[in-house]
Protein backbone atom coordinates (compact mmCIF):
# COMPACT_ATOMS: atom_id res chain seq x y z
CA UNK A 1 -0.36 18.88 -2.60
CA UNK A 2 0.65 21.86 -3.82
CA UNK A 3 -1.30 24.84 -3.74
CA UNK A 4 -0.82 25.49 -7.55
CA UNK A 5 -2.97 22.09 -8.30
CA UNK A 6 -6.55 22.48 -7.21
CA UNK A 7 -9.30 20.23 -8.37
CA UNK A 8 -10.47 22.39 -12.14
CA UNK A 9 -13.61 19.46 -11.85
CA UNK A 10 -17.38 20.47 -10.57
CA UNK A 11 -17.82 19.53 -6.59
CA UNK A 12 -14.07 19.34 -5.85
CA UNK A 13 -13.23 16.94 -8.83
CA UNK A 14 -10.28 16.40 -11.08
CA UNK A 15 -10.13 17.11 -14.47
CA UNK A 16 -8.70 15.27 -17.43
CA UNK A 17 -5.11 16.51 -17.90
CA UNK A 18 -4.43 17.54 -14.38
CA UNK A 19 -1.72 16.72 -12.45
CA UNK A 20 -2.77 13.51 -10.30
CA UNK A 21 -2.52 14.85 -6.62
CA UNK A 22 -1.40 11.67 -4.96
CA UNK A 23 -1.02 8.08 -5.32
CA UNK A 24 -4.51 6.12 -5.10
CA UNK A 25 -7.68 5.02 -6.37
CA UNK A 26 -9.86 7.50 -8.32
CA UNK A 27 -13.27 7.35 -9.55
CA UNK A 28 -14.83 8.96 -12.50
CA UNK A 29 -18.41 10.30 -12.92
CA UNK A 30 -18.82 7.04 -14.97
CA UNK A 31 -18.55 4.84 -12.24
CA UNK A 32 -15.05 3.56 -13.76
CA UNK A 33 -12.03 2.93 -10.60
CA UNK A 34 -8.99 3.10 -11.45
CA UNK A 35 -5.71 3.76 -10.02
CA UNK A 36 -2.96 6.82 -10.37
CA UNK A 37 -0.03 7.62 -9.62
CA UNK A 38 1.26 10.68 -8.19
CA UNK A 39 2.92 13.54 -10.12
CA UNK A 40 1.65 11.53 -13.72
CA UNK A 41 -1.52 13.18 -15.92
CA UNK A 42 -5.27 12.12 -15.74
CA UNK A 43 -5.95 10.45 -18.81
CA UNK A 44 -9.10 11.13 -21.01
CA UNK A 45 -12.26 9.02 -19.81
CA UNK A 46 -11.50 5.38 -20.75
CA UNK A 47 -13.69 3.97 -23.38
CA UNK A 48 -15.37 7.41 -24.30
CA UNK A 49 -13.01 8.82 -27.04
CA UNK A 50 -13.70 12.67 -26.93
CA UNK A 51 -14.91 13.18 -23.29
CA UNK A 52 -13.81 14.94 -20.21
CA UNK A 53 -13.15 12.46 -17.16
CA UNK A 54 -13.54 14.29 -14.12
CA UNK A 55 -12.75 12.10 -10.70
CA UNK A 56 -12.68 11.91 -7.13
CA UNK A 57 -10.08 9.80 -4.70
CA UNK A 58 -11.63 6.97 -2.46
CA UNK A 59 -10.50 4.34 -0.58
CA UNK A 60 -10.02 0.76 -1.40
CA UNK A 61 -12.98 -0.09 0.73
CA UNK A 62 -15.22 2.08 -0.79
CA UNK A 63 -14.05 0.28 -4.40
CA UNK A 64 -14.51 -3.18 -3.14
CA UNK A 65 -18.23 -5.12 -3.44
CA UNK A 66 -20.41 -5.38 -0.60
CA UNK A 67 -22.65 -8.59 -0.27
């Protein structure tokens, strides 16, 4: 990652229109997962026409249902 592209987001997060830092799965403060490739842009929060996404990476395990 390079040093110019620092999470803009509250708590370390990653803001709508930034740079994606690397290729993975990325969850918003909705609760949506989804995944992103590196180098592309966040998009705006799905479903929720005027709002800010801001997102963290996890890890497929953390995305998949417990029972």
């Amino acid at each position: 990652m390079s040093s110019a592209n620092q999470p803009l987001g509250p708590n370390g997060e990653w803001k709508t229109g930034q740079r994606v830092p690397d290729n993975g799965y990325y969850v918003d403060q909705f609760g949506l997962v989804t995944h992103h490739e590196q180098g592309r842009t966040f998009p705006p929060a799905l479903d929720r026409k005027g709002t800010c996404a801001y997102r963290l990476q996890v890890e497929p395990s953390q995305t998949a249902a417990t029972v």
